[in-house]
N, C-alpha and C. Protein backbone atom coordinates (compact mmCIF):
# COMPACT_ATOMS: atom_id res chain seq x y z
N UNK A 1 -25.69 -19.73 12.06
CA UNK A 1 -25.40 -18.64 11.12
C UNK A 1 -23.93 -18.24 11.24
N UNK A 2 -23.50 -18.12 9.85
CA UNK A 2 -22.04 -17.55 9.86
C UNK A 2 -22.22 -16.23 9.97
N UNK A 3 -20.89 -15.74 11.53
CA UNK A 3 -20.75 -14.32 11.52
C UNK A 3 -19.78 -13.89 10.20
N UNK A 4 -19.36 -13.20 9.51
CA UNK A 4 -17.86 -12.35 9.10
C UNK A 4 -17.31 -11.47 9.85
N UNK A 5 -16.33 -12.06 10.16
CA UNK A 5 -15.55 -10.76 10.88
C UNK A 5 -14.71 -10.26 9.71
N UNK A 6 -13.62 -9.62 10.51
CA UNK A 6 -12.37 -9.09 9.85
C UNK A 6 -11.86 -10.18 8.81
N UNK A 7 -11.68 -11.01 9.01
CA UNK A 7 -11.14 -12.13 8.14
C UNK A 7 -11.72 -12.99 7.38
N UNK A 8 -13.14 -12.08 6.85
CA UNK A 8 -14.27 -12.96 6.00
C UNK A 8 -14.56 -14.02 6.74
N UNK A 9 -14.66 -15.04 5.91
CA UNK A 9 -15.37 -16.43 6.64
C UNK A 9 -14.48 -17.48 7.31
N UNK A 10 -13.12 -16.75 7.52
CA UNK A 10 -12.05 -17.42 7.60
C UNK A 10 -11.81 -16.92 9.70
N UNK A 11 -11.42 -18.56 10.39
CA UNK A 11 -11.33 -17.90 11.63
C UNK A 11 -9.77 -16.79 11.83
N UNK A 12 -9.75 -16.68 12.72
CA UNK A 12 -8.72 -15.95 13.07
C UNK A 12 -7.01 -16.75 13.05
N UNK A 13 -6.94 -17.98 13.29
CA UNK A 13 -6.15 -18.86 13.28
C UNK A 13 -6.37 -19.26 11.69
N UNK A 14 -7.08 -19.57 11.22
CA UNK A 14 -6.66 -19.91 9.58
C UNK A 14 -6.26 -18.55 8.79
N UNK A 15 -6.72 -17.41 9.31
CA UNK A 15 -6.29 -16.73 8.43
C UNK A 15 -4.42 -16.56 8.73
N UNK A 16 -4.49 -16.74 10.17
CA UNK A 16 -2.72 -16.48 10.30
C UNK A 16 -1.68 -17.28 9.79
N UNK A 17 -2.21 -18.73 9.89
CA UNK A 17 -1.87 -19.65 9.24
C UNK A 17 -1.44 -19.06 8.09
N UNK A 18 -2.40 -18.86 6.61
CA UNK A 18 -2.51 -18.62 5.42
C UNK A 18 -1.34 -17.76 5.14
N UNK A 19 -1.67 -16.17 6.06
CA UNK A 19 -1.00 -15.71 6.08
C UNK A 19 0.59 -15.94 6.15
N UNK A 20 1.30 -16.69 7.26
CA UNK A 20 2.36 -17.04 6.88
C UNK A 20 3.18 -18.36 6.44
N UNK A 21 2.16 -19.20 6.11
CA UNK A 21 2.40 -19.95 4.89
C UNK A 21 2.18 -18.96 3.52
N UNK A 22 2.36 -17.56 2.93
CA UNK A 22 1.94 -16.84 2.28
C UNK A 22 3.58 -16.71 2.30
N UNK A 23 3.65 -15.90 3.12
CA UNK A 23 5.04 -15.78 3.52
C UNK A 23 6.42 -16.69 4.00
N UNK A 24 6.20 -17.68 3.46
CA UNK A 24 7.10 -18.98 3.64
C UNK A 24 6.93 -19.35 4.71
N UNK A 25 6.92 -19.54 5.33
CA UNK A 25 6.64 -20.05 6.76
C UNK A 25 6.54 -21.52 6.78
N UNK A 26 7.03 -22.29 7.05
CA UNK A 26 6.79 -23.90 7.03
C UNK A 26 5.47 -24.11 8.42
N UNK A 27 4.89 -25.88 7.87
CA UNK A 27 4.03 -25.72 8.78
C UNK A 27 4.41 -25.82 10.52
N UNK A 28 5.92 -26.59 10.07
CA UNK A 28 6.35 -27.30 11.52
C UNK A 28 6.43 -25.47 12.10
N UNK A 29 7.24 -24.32 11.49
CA UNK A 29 7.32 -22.90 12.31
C UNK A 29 6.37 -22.18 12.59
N UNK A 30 5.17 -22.99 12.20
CA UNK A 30 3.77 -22.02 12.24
C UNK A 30 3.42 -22.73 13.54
N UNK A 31 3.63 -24.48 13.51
CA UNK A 31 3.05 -25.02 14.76
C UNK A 31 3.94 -24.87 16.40
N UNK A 32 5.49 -24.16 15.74
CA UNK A 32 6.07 -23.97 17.17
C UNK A 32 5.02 -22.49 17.83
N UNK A 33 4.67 -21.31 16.61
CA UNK A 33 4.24 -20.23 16.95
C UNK A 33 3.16 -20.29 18.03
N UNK A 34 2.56 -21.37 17.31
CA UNK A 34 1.01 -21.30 17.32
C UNK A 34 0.74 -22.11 19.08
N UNK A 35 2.29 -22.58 19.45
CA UNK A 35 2.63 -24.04 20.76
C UNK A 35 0.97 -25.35 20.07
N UNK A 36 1.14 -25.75 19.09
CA UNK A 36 0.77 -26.69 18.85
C UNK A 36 1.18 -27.85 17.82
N UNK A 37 0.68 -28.66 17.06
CA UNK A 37 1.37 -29.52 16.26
C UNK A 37 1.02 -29.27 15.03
N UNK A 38 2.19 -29.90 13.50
CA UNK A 38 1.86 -29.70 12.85
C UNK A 38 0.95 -30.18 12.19
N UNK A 39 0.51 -31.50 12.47
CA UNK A 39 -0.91 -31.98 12.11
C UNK A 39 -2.15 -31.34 12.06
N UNK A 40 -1.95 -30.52 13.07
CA UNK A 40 -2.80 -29.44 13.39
C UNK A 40 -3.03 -28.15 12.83
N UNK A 41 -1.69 -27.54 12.78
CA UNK A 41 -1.99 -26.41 11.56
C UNK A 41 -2.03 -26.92 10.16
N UNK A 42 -1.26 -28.41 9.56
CA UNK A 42 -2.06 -28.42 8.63
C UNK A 42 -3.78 -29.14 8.54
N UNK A 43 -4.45 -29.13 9.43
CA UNK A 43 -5.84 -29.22 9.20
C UNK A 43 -6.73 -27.67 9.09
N UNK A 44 -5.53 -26.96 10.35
CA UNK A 44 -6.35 -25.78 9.63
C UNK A 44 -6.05 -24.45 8.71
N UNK A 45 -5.05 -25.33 7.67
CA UNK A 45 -4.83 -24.85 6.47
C UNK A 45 -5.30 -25.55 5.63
N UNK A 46 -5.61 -26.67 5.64
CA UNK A 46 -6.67 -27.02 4.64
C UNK A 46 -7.99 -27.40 4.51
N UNK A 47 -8.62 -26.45 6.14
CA UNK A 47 -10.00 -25.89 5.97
C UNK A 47 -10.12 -24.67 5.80
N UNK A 48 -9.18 -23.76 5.74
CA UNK A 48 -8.95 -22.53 4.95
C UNK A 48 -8.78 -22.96 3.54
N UNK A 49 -7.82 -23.49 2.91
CA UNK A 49 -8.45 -23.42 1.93
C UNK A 49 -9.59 -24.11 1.26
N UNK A 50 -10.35 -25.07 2.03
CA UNK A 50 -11.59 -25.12 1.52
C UNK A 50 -12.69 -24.35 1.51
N UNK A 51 -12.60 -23.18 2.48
CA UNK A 51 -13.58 -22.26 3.08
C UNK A 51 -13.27 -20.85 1.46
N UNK A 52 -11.93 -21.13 1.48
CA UNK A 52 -11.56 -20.07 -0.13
C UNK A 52 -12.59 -20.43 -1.25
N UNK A 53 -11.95 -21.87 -1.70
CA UNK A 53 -12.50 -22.73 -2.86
C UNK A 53 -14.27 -22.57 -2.97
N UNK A 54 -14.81 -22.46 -1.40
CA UNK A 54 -16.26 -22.60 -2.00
C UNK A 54 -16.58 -21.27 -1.83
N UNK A 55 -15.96 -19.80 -1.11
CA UNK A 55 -16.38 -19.11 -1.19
C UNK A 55 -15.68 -18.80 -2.98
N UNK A 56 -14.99 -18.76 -3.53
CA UNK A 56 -14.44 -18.56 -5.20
C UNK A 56 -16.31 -19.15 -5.87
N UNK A 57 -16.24 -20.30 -5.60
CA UNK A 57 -17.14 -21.21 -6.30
C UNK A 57 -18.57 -20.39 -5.90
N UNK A 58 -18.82 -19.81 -4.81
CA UNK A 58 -20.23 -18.65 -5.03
C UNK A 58 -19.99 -17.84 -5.77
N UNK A 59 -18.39 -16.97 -6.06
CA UNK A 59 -18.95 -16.00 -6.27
C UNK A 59 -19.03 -16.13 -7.71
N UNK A 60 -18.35 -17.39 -8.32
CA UNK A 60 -18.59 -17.54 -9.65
C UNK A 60 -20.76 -17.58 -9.84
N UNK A 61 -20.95 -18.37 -8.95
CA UNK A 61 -22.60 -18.43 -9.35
C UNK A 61 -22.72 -17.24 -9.40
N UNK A 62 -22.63 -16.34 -7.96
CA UNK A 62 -23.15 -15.24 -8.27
C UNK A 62 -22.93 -14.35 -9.28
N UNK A 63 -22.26 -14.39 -9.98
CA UNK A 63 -21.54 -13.70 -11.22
C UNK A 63 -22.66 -14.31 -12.24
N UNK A 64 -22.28 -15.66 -12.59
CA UNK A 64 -23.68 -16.17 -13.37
C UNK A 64 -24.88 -15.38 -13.15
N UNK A 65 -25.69 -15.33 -12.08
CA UNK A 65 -26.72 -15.38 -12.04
C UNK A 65 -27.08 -13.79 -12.32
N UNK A 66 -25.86 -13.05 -11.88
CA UNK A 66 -26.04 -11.46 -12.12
C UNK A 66 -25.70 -11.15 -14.04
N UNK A 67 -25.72 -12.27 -14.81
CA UNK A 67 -25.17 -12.45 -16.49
C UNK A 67 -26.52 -11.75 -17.35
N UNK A 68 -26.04 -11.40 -18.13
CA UNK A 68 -27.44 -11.13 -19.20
C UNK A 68 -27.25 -12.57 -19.84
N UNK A 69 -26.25 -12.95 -20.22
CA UNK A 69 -25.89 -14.02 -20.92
C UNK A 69 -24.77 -15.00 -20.51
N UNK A 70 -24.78 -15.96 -20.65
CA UNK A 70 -23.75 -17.50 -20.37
C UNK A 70 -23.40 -18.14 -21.64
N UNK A 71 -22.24 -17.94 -22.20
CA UNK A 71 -21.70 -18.54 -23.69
C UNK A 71 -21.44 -19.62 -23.10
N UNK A 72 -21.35 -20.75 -23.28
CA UNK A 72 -20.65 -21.64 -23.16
C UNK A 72 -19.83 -22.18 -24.54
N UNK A 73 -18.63 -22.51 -24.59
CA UNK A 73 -18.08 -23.39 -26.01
C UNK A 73 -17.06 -24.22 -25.71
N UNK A 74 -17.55 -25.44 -26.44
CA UNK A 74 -16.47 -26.47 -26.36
C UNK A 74 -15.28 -26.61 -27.44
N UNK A 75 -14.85 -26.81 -27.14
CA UNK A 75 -13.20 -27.15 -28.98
C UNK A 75 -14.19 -27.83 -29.61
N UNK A 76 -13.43 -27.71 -30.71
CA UNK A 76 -12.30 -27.13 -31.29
C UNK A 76 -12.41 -25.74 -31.70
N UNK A 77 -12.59 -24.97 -31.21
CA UNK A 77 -13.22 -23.38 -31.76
C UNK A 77 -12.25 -22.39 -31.91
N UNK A 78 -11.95 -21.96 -32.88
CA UNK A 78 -10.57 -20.82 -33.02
C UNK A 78 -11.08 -19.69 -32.15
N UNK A 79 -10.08 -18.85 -31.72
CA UNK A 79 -10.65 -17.80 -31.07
C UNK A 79 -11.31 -16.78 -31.72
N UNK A 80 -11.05 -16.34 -32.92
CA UNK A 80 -11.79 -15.28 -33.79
C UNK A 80 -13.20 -16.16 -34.22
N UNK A 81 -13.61 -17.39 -33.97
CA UNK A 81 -14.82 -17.79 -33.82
C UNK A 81 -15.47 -16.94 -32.59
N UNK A 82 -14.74 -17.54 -31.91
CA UNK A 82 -15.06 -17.03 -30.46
C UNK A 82 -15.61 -15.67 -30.16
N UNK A 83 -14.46 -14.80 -30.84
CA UNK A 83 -14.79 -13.16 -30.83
C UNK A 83 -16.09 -13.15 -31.32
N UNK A 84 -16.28 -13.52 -32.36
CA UNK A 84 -17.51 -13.50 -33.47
C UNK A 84 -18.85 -13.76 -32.37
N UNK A 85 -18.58 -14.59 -32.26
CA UNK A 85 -19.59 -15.13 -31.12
C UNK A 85 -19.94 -14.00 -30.02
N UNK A 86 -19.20 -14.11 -29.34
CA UNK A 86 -19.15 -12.97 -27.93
C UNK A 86 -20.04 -12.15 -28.30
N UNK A 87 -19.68 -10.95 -29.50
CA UNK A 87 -19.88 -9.78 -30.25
C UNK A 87 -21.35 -9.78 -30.76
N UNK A 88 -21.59 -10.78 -31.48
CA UNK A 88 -22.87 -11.43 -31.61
C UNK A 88 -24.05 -11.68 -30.37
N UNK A 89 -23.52 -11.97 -29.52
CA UNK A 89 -24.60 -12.44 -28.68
C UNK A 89 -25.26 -11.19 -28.11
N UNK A 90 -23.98 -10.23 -27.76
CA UNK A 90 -24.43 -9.38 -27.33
C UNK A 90 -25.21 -8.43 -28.16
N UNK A 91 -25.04 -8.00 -29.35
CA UNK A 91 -25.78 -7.47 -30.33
C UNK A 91 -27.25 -7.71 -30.13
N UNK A 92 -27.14 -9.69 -30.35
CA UNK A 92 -28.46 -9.86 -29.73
C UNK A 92 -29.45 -9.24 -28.58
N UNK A 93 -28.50 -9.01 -27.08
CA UNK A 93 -29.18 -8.69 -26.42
C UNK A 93 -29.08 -6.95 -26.53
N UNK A 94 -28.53 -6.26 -27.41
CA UNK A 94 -28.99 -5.01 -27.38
C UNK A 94 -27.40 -4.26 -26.19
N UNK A 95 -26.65 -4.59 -26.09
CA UNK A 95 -25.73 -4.69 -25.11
C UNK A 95 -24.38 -4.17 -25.57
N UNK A 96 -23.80 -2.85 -25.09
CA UNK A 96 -22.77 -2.49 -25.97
C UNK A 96 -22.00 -2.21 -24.72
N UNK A 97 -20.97 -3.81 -25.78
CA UNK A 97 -19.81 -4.30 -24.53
C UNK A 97 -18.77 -2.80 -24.52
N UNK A 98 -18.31 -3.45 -23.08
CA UNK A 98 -17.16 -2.16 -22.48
C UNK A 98 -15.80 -2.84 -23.18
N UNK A 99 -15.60 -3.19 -24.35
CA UNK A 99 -14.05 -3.95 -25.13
C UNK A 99 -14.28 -4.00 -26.20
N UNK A 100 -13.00 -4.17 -26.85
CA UNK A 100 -12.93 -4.42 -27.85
C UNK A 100 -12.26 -5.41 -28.74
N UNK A 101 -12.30 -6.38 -29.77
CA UNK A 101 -11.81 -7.32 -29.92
C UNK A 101 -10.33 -7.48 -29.02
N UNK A 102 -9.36 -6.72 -29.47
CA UNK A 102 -7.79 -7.45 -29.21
C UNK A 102 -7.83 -6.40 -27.40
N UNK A 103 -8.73 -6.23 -26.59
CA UNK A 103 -9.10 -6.35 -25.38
C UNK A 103 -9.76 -7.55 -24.79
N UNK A 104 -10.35 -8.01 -25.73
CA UNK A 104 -11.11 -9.68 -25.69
C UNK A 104 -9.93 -10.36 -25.64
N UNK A 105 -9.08 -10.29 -26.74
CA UNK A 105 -7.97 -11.20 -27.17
C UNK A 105 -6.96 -11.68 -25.91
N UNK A 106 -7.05 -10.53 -24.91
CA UNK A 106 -5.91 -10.19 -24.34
C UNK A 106 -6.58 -10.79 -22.83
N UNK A 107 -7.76 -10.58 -22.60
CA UNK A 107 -8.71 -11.55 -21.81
C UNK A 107 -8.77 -12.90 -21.85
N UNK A 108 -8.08 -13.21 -22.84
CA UNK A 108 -8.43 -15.03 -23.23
C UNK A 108 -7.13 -15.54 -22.78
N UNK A 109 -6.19 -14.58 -22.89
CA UNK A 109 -4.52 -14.87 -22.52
C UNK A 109 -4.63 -15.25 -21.24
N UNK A 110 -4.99 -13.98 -20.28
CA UNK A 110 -4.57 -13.69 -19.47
C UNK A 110 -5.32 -14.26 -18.07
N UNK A 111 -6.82 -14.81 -18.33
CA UNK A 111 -8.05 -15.34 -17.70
C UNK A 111 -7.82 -16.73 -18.21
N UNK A 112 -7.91 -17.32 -19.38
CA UNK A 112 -8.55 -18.71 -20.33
C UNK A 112 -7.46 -18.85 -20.37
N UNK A 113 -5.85 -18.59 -20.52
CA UNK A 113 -4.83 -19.34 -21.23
C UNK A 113 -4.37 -20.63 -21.38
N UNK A 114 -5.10 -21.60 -20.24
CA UNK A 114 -4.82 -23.13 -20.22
C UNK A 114 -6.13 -23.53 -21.36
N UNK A 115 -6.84 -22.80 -21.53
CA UNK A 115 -8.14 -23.42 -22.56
C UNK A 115 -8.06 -23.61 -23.61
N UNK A 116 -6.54 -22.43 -24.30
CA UNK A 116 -6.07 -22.40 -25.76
C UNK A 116 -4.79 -23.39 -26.04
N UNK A 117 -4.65 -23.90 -27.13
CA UNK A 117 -3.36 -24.10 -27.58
C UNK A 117 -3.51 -23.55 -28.95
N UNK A 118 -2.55 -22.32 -28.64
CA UNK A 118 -2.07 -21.61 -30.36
C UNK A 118 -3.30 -21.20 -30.01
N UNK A 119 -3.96 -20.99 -30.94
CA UNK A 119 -5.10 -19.92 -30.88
C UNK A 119 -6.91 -20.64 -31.39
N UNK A 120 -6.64 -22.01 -31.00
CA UNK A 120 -7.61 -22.87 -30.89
C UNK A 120 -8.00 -23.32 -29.65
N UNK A 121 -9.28 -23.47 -29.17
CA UNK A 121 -10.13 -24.05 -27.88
C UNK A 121 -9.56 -25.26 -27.64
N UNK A 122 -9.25 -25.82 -26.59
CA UNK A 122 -8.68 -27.19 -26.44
C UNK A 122 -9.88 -27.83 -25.04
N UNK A 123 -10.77 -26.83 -24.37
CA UNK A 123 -10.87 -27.33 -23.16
C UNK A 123 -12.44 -26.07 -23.24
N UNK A 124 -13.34 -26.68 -22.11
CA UNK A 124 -14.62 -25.53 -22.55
C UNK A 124 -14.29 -24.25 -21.83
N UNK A 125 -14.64 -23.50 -22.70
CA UNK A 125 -14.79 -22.44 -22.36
C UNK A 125 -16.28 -21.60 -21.75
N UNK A 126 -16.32 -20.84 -20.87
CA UNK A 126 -17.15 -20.15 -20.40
C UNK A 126 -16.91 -18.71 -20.11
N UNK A 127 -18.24 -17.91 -20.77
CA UNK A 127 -18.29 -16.66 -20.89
C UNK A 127 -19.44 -15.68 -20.55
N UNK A 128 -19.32 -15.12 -19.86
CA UNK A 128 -20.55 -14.22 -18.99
C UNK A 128 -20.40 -12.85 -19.71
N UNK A 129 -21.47 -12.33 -20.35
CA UNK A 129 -22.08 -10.72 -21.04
C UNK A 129 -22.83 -10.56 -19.77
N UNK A 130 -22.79 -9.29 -19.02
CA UNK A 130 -23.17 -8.68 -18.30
C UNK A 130 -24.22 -7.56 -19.06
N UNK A 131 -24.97 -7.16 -17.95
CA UNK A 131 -26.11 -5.83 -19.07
C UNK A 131 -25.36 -4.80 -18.99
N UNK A 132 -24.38 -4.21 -18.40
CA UNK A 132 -23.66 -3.23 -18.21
C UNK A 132 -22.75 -3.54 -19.44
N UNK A 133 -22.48 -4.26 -20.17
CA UNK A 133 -21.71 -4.17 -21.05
C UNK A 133 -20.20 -4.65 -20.75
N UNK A 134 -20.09 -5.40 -19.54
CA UNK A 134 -18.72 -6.21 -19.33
C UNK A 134 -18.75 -7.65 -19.61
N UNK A 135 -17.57 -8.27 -19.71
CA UNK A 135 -17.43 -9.36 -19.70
C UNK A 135 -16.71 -10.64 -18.87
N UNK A 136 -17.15 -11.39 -18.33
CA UNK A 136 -15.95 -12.15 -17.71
C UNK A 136 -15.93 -13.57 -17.98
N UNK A 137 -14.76 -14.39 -18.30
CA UNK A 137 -14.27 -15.57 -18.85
C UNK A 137 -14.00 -16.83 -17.76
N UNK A 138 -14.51 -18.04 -17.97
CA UNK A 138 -14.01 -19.10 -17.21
C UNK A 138 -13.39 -20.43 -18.02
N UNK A 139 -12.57 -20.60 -17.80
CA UNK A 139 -11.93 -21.88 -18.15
C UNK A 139 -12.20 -23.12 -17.36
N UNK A 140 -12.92 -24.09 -18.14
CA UNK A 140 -13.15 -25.48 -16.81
C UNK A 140 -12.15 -26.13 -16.88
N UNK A 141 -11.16 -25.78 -17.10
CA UNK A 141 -9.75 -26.37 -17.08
C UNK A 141 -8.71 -25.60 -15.86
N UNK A 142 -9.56 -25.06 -15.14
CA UNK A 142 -8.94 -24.22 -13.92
C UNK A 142 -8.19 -25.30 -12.78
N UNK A 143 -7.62 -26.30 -13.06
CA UNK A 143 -7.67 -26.71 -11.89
C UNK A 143 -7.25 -26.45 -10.40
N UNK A 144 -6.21 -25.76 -10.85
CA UNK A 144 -5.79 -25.26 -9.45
C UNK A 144 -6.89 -24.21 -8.87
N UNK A 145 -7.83 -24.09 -9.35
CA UNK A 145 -9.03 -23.34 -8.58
C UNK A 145 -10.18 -24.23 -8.29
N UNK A 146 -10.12 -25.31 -8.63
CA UNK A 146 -10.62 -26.33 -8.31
C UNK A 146 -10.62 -27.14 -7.70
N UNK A 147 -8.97 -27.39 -7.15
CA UNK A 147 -8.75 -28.18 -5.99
C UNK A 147 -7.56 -27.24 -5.07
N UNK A 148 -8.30 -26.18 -5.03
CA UNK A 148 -7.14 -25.25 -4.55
C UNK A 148 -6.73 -25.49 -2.85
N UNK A 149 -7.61 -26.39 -2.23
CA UNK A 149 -6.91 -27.23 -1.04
C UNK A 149 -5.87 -28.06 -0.85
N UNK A 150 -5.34 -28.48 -2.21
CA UNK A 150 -4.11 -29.16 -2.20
C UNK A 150 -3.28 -28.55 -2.27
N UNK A 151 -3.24 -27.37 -2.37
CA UNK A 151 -1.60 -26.96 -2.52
C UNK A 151 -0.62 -26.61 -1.62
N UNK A 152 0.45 -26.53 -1.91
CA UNK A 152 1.81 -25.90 -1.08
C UNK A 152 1.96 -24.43 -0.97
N UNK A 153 2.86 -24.48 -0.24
CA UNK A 153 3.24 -23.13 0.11
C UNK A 153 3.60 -22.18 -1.20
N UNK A 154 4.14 -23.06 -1.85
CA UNK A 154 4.80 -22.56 -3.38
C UNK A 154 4.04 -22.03 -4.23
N UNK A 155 2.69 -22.99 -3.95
CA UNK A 155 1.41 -21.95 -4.89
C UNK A 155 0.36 -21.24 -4.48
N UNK A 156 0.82 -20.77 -3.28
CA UNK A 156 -0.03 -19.78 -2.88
C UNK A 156 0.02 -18.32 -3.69
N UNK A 157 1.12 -17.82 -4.50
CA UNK A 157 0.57 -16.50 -5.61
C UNK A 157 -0.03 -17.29 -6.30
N UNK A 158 -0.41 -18.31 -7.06
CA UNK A 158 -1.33 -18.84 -8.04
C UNK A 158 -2.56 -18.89 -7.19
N UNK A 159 -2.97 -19.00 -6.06
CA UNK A 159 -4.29 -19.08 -5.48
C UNK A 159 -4.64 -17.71 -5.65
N UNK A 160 -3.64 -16.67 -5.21
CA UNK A 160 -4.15 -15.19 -4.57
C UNK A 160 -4.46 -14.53 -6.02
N UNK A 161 -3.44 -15.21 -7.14
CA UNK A 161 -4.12 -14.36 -8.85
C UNK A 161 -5.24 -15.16 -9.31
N UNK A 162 -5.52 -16.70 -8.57
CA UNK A 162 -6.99 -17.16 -9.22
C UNK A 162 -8.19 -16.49 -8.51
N UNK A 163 -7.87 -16.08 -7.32
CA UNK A 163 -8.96 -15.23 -6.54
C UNK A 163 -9.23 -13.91 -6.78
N UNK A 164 -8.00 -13.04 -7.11
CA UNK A 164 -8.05 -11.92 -7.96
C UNK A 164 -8.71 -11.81 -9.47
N UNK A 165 -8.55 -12.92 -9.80
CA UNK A 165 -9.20 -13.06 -11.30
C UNK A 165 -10.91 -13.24 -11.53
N UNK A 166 -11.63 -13.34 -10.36
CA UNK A 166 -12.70 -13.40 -10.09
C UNK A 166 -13.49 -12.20 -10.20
């Protein structure tokens, strides 16, 4: 059984790691800190970030599974299809969302923006209606949340706003 401590599911050494590879830190200055090698801190920076990636990847299920509803849409679909849709479904379920279209609009930017080109679907889209009347958006075109164990030091704010975006 996994304990959580302070540092979620992450040990105490990966989180420091993270941490200052967060903060530039190269791996060779993390492995003088740490009196070990860098082979070594990078293995356990990139079982930190695998321990991220699948905890991201629950909490997307769990988000699913807590959905009144799951849109799914593939392209070519304009986005005011899209709206239409959303708006609709929920009607269906009796569900009076917390937004409003160009709050939707501004959700698709800012969550989905690799999914659009111009203001057409290029890539599927996924969309969760909650019974509370919220909404939240997935792009399967996420990749950097997808293989978010490969990355550098450089994209660690793109990890910390794909985890925030959750």
């Amino acid at each position: 059984m996994t304990i959580i401590a302070s540092h979620g599911l992450l040990t105490r050494k990966q989180y420091y790691v993270l941490k200052r590879r967060f903060e530039g830190a190269t791996q060779d200055a993390i492995a003088k800190e740490l009196n070990t090698t860098r082979a070594n801190v990078s293995i356990i920076e990139s079982n930190a970030l695998k321990k991220i990636a699948l905890a991201m990847k629950t909490l997307q299920i769990v988000k699913e599974l807590l959905s009144a509803k799951i849109i799914e849409i593939d392209p070519p679909a304009d986005i005011f299809t899209i709206l239409q849709i959303v708006f609709n479904e929920a009607d269906k379920l009796n569900i009076k969302l917390k937004t409003n279209m160009i709050h939707l609009m501004n959700m698709f930017r800012t969550k989905a923006s690799k999914c659009f080109e111009r203001k057409k679907l290029k890539s599927k889209l996924k969309i969760l209606i909650f019974y509370e009347g919220s909404i939240d958006i997935y792009c399967e075109e996420n990749e950097f949340c997808k293989n978010i164990e490969k990355f550098s030091k450089s994209q660690f704010q793109k990890i910390v706003k794909c985890i925030l975006s959750l």
